[in-house]
PDB file of N, CA and C in Angstrom:
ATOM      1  N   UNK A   1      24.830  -5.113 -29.141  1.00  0.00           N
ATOM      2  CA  UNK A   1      24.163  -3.896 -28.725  1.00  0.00           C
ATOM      3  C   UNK A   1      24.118  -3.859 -27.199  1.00  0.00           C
ATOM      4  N   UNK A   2      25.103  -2.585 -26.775  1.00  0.00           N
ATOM      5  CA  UNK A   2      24.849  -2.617 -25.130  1.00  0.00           C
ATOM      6  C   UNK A   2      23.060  -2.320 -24.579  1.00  0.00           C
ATOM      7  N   UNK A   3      23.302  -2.478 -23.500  1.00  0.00           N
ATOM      8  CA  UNK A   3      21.619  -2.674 -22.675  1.00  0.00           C
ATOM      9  C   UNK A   3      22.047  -0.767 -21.922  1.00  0.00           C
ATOM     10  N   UNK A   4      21.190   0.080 -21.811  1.00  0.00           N
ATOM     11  CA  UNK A   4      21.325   0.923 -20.746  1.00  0.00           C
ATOM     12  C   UNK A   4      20.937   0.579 -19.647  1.00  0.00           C
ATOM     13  N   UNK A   5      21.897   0.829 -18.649  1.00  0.00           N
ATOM     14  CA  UNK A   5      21.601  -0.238 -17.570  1.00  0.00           C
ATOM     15  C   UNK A   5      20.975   0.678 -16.809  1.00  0.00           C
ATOM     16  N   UNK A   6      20.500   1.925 -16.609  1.00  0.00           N
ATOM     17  CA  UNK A   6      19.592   2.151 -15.400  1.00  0.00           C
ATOM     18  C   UNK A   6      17.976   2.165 -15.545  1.00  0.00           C
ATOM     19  N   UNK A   7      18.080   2.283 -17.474  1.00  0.00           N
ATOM     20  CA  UNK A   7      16.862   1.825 -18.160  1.00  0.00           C
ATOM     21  C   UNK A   7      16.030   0.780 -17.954  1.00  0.00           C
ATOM     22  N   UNK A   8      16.964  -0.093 -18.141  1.00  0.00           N
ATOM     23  CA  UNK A   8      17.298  -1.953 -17.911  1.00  0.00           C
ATOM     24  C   UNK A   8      16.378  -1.900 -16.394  1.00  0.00           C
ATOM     25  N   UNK A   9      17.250  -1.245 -15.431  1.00  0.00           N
ATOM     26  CA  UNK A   9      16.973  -1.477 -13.176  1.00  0.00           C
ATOM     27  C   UNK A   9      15.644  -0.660 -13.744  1.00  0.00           C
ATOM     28  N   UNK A  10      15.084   0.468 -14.385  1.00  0.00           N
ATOM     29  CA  UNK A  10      14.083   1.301 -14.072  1.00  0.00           C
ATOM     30  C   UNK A  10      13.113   0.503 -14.552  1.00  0.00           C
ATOM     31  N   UNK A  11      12.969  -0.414 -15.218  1.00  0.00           N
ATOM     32  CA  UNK A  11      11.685  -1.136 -16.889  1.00  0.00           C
ATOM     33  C   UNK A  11      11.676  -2.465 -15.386  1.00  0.00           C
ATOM     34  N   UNK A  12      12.627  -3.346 -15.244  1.00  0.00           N
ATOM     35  CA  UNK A  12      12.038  -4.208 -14.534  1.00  0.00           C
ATOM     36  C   UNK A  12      11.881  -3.953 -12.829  1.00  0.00           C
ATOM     37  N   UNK A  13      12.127  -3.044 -12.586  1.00  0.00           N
ATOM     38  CA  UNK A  13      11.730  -2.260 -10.862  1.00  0.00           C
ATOM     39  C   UNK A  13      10.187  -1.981 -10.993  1.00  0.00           C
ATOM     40  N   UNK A  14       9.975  -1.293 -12.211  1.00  0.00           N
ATOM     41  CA  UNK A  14       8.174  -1.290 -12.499  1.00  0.00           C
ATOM     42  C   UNK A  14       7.364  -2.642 -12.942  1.00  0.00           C
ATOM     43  N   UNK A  15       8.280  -3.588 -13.269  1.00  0.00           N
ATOM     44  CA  UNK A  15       7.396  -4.921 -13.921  1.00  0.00           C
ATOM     45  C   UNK A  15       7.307  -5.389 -12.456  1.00  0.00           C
ATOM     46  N   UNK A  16       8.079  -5.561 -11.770  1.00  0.00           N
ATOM     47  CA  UNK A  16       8.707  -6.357 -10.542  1.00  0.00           C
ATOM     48  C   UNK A  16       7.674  -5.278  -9.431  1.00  0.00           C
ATOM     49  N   UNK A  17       7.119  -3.806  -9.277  1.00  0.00           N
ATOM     50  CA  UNK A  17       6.654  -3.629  -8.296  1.00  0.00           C
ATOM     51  C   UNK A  17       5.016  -3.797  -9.118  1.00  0.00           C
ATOM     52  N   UNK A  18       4.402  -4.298 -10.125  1.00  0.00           N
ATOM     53  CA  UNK A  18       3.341  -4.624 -10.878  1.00  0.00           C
ATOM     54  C   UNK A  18       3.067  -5.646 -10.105  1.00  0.00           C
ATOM     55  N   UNK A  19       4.128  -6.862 -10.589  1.00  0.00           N
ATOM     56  CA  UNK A  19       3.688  -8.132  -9.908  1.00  0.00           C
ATOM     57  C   UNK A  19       3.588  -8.097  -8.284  1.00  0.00           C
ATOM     58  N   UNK A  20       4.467  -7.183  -7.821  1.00  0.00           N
ATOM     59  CA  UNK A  20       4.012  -6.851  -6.336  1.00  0.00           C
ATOM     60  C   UNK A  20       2.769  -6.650  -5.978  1.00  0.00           C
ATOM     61  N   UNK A  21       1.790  -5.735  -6.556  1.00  0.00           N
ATOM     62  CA  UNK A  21       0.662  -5.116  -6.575  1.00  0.00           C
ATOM     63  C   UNK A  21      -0.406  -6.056  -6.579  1.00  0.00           C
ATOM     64  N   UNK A  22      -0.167  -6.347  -8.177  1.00  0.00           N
ATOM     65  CA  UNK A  22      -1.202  -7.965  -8.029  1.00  0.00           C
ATOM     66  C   UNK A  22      -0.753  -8.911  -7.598  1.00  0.00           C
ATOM     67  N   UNK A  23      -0.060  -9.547  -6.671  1.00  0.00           N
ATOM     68  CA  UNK A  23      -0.064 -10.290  -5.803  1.00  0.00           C
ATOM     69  C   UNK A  23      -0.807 -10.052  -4.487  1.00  0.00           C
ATOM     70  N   UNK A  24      -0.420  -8.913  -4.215  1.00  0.00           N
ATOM     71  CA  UNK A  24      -1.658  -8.155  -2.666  1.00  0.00           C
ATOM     72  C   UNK A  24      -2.529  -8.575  -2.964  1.00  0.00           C
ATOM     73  N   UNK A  25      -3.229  -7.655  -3.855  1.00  0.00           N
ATOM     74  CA  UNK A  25      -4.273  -7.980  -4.156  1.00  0.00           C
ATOM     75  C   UNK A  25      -4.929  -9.323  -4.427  1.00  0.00           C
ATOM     76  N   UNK A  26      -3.988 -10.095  -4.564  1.00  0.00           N
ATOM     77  CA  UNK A  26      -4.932 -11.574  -4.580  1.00  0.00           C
ATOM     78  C   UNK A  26      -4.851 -12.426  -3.216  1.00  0.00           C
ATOM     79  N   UNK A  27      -3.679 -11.538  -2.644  1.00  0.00           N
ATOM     80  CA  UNK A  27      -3.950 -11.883  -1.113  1.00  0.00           C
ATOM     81  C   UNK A  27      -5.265 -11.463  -0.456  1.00  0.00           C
ATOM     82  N   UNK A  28      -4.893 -10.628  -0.628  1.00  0.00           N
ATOM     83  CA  UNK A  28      -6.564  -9.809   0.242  1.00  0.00           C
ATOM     84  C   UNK A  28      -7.420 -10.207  -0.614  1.00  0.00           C
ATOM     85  N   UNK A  29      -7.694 -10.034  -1.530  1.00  0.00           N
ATOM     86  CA  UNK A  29      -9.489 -10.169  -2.345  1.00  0.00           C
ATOM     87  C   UNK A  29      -9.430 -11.564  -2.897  1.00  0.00           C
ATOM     88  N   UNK A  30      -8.571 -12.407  -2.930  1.00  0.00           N
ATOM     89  CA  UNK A  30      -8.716 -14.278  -3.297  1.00  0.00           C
ATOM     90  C   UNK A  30      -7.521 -14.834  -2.645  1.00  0.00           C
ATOM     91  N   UNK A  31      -7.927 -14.715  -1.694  1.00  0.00           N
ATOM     92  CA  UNK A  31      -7.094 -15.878  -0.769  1.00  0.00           C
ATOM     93  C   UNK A  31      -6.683 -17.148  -1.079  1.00  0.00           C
ATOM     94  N   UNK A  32      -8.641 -17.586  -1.975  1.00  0.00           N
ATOM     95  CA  UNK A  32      -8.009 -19.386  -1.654  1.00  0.00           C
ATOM     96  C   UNK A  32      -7.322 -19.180  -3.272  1.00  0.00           C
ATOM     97  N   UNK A  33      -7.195 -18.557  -4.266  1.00  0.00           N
ATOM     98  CA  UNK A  33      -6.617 -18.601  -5.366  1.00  0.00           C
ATOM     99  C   UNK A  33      -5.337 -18.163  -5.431  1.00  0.00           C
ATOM    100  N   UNK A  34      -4.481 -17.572  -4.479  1.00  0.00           N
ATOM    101  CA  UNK A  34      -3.408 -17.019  -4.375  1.00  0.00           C
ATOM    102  C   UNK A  34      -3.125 -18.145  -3.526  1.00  0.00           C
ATOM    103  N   UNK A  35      -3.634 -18.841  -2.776  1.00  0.00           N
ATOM    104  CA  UNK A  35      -2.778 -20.021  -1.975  1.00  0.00           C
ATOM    105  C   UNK A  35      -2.385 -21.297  -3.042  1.00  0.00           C
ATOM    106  N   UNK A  36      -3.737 -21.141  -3.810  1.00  0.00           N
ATOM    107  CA  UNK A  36      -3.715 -22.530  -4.636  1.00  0.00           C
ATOM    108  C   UNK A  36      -1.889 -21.966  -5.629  1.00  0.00           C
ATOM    109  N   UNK A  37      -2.119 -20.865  -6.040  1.00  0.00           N
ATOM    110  CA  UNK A  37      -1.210 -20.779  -7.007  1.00  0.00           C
ATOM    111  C   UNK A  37       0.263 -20.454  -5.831  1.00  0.00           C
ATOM    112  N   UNK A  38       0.269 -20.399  -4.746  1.00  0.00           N
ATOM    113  CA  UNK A  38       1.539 -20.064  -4.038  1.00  0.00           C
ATOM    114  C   UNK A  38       2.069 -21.649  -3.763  1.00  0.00           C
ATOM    115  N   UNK A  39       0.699 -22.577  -3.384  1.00  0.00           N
ATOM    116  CA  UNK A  39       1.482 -23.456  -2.975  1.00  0.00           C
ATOM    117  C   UNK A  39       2.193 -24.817  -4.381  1.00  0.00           C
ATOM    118  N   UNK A  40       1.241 -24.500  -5.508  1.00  0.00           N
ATOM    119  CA  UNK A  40       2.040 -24.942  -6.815  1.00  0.00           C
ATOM    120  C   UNK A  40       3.123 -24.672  -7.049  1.00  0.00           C
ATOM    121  N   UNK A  41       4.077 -23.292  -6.793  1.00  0.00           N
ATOM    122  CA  UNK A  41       4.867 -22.706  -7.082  1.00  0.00           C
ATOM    123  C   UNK A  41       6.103 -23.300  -6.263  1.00  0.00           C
ATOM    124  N   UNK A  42       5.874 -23.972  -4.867  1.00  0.00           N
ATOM    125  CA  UNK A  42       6.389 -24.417  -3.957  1.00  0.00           C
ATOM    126  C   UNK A  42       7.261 -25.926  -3.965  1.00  0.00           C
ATOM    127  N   UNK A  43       6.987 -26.152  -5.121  1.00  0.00           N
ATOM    128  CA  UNK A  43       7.488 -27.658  -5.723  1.00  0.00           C
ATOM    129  C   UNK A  43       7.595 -28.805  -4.307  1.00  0.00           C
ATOM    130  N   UNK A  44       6.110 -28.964  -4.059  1.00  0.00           N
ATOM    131  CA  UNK A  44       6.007 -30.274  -3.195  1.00  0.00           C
ATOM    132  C   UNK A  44       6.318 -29.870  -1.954  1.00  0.00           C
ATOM    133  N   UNK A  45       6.916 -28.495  -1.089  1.00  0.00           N
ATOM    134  CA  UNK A  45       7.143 -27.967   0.016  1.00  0.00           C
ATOM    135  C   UNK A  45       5.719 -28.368   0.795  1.00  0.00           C
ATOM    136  N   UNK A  46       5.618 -28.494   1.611  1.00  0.00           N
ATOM    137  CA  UNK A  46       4.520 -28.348   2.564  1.00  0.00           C
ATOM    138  C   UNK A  46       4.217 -26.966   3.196  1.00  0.00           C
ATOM    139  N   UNK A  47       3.706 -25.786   2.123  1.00  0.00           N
ATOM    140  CA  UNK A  47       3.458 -24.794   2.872  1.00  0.00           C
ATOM    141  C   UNK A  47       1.905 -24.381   4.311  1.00  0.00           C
ATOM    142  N   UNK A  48       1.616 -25.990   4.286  1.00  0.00           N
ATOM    143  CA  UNK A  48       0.536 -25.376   5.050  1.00  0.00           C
ATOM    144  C   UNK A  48       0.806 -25.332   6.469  1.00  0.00           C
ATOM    145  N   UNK A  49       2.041 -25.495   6.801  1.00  0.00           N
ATOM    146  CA  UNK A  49       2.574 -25.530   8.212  1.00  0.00           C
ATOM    147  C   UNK A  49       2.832 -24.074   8.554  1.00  0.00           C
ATOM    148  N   UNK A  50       3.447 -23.213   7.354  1.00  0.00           N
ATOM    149  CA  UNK A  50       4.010 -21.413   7.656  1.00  0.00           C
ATOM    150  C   UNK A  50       2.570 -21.137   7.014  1.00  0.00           C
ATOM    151  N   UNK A  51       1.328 -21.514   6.549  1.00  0.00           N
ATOM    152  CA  UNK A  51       0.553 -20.216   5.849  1.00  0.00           C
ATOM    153  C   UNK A  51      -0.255 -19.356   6.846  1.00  0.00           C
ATOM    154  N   UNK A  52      -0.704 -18.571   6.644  1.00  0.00           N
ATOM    155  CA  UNK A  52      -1.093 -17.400   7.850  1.00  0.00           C
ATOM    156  C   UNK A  52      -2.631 -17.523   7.484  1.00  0.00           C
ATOM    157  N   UNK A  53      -2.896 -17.809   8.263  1.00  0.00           N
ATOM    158  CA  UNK A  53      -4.435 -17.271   8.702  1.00  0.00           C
ATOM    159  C   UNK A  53      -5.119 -16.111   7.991  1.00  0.00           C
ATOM    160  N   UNK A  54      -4.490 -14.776   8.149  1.00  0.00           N
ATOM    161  CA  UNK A  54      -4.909 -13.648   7.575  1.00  0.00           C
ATOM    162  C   UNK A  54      -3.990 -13.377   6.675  1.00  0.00           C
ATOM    163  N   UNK A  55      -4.366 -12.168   5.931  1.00  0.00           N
ATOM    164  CA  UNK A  55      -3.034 -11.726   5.323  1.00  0.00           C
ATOM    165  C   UNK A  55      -2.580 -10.312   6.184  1.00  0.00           C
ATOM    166  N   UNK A  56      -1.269 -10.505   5.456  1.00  0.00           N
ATOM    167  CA  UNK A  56      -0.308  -9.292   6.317  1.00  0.00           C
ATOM    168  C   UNK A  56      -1.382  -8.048   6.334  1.00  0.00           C
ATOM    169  N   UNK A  57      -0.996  -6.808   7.323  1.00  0.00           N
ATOM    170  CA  UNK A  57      -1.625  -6.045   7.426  1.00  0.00           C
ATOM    171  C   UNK A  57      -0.590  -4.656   6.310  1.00  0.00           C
ATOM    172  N   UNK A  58      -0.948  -3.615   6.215  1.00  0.00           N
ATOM    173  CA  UNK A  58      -0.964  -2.919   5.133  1.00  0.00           C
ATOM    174  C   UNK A  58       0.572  -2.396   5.543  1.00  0.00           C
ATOM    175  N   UNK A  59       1.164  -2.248   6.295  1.00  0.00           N
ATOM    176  CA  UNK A  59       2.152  -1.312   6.683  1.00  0.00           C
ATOM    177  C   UNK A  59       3.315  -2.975   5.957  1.00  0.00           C
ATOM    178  N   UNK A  60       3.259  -3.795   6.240  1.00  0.00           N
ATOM    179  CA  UNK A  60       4.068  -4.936   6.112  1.00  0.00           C
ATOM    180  C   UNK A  60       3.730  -5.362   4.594  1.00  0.00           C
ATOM    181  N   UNK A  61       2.531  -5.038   3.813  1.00  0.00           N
ATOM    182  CA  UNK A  61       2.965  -4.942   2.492  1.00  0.00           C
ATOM    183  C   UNK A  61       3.264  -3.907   1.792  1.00  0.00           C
ATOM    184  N   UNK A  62       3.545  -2.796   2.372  1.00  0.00           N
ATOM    185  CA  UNK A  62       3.897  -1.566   1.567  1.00  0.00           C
ATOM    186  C   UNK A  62       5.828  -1.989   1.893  1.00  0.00           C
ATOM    187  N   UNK A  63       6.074  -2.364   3.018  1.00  0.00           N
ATOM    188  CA  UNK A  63       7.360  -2.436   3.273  1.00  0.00           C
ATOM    189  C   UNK A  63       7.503  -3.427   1.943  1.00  0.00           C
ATOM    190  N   UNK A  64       7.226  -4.579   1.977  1.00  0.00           N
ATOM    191  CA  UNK A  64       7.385  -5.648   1.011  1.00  0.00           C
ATOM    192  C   UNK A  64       7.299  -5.048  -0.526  1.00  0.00           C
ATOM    193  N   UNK A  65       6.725  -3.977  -0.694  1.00  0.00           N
ATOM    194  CA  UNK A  65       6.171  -3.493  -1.955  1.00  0.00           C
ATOM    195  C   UNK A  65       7.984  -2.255  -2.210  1.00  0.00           C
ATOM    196  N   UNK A  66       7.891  -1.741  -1.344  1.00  0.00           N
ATOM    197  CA  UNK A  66       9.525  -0.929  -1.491  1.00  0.00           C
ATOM    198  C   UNK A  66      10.785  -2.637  -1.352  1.00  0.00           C
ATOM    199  N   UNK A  67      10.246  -3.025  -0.640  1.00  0.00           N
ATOM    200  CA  UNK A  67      12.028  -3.633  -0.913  1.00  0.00           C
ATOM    201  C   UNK A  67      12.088  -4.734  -1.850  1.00  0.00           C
ATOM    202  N   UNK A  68      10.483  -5.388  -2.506  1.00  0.00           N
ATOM    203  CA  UNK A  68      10.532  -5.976  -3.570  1.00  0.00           C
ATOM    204  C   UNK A  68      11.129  -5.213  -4.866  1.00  0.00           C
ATOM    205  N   UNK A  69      10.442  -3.694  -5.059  1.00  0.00           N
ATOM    206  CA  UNK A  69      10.824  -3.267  -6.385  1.00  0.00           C
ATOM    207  C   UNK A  69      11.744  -2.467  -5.827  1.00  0.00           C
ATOM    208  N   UNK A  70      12.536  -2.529  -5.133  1.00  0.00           N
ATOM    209  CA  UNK A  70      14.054  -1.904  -4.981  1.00  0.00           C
ATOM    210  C   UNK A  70      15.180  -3.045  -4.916  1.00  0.00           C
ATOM    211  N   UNK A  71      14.858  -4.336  -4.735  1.00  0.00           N
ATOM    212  CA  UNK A  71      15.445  -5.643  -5.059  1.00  0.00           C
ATOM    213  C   UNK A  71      15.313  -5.853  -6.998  1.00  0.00           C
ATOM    214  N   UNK A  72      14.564  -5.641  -6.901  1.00  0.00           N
ATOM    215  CA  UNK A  72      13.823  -5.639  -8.803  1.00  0.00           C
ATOM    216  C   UNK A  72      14.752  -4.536  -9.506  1.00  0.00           C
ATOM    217  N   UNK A  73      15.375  -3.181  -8.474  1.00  0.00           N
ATOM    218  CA  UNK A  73      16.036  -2.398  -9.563  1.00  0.00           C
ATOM    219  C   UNK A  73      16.989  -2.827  -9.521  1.00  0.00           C
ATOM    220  N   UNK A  74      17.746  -3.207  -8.344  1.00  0.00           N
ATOM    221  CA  UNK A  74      18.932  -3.601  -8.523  1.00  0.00           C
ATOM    222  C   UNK A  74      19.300  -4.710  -9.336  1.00  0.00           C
ATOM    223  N   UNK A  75      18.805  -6.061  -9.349  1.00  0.00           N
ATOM    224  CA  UNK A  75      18.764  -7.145 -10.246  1.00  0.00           C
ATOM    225  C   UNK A  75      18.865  -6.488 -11.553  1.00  0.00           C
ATOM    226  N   UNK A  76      17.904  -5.502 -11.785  1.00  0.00           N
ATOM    227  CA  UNK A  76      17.993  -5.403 -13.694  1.00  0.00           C
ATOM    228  C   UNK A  76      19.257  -4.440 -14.008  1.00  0.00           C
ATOM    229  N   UNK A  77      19.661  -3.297 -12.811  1.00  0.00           N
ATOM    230  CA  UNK A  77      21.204  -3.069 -12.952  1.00  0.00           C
ATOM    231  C   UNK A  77      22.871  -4.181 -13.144  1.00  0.00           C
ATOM    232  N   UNK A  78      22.195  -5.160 -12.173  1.00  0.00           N
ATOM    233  CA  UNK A  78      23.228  -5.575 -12.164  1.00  0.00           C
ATOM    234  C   UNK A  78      23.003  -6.776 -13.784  1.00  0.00           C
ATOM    235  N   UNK A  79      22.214  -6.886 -14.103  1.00  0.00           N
ATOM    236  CA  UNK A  79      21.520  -7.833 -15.184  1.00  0.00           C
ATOM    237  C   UNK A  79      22.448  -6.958 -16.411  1.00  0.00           C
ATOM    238  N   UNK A  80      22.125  -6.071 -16.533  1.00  0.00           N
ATOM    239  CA  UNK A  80      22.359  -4.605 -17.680  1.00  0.00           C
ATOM    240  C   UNK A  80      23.991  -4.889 -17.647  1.00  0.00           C
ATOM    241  N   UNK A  81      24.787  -4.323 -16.478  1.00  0.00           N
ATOM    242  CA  UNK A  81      25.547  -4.288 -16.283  1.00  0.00           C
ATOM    243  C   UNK A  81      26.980  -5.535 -16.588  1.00  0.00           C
ATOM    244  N   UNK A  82      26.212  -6.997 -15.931  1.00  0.00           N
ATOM    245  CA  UNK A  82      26.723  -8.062 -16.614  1.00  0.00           C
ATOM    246  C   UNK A  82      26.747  -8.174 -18.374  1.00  0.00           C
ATOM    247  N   UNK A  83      25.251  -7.959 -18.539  1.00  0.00           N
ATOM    248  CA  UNK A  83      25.107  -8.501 -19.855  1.00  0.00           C
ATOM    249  C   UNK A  83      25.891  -7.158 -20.627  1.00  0.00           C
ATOM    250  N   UNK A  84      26.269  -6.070 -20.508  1.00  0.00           N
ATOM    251  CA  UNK A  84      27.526  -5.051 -21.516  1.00  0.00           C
ATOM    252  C   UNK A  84      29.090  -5.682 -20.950  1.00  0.00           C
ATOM    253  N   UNK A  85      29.038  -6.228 -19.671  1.00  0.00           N
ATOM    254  CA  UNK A  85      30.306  -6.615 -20.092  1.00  0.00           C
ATOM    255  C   UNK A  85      30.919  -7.765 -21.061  1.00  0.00           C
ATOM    256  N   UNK A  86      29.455  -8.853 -20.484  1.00  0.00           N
ATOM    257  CA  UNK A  86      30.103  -9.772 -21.673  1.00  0.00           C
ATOM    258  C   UNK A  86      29.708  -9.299 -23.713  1.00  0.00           C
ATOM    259  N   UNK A  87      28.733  -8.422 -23.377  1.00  0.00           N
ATOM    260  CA  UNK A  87      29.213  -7.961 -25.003  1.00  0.00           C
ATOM    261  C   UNK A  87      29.998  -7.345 -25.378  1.00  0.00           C
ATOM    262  N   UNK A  88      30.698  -6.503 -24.588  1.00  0.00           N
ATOM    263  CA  UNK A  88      32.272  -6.135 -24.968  1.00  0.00           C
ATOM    264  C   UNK A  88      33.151  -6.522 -25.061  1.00  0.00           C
ATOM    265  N   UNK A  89      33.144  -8.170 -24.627  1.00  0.00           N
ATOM    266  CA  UNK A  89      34.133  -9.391 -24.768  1.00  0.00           C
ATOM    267  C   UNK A  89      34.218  -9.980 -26.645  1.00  0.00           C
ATOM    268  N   UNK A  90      33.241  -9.450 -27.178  1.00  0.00           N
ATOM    269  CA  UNK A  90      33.086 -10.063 -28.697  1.00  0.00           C
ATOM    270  C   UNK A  90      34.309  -9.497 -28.986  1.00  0.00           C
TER     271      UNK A  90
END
């Protein structure tokens, strides 16, 4: 069964600008819980050398918020797109 692939870029561009959203938000309103869980994620990196003091100001997460879920559409296009070619290989 092919995938529609702009269906596919449109479903995870909205999951992908979700997790954008609540991530801000746990920047700004739980700092130390968004660090605890950023720096787990980091597999043993030493992020406390780059972590910022504050969090970004609003213009620098709205940018982050467009080119995350415009990175997010493209991935699930090109995701869609791979995954019909190799099912047309059956």
């Amino acid at each position: 069964m092919k995938k529609d692939v702009k269906a596919t870029a449109h479903a995870l561009a909205v999951l992908g600008g979700a997790y954008y959203i609540i991530c801000s938000f746990a920047a700004l309103f739980l700092p130390d819980l968004y660090k605890s869980i950023a720096l787990s994620w980091a597999h043993g990196m030493d992020a406390e050398k780059v972590w910022r003091q504050s969090p970004p100001d609003l213009g620098t997460m709205a940018l982050g918020f467009i080119t995350f879920t415009g990175a997010a559409w493209v991935t699930g296009y090109a995701f869609a797109w791979v995954y019909n070619y190799f099912v047309g290989k059956k």
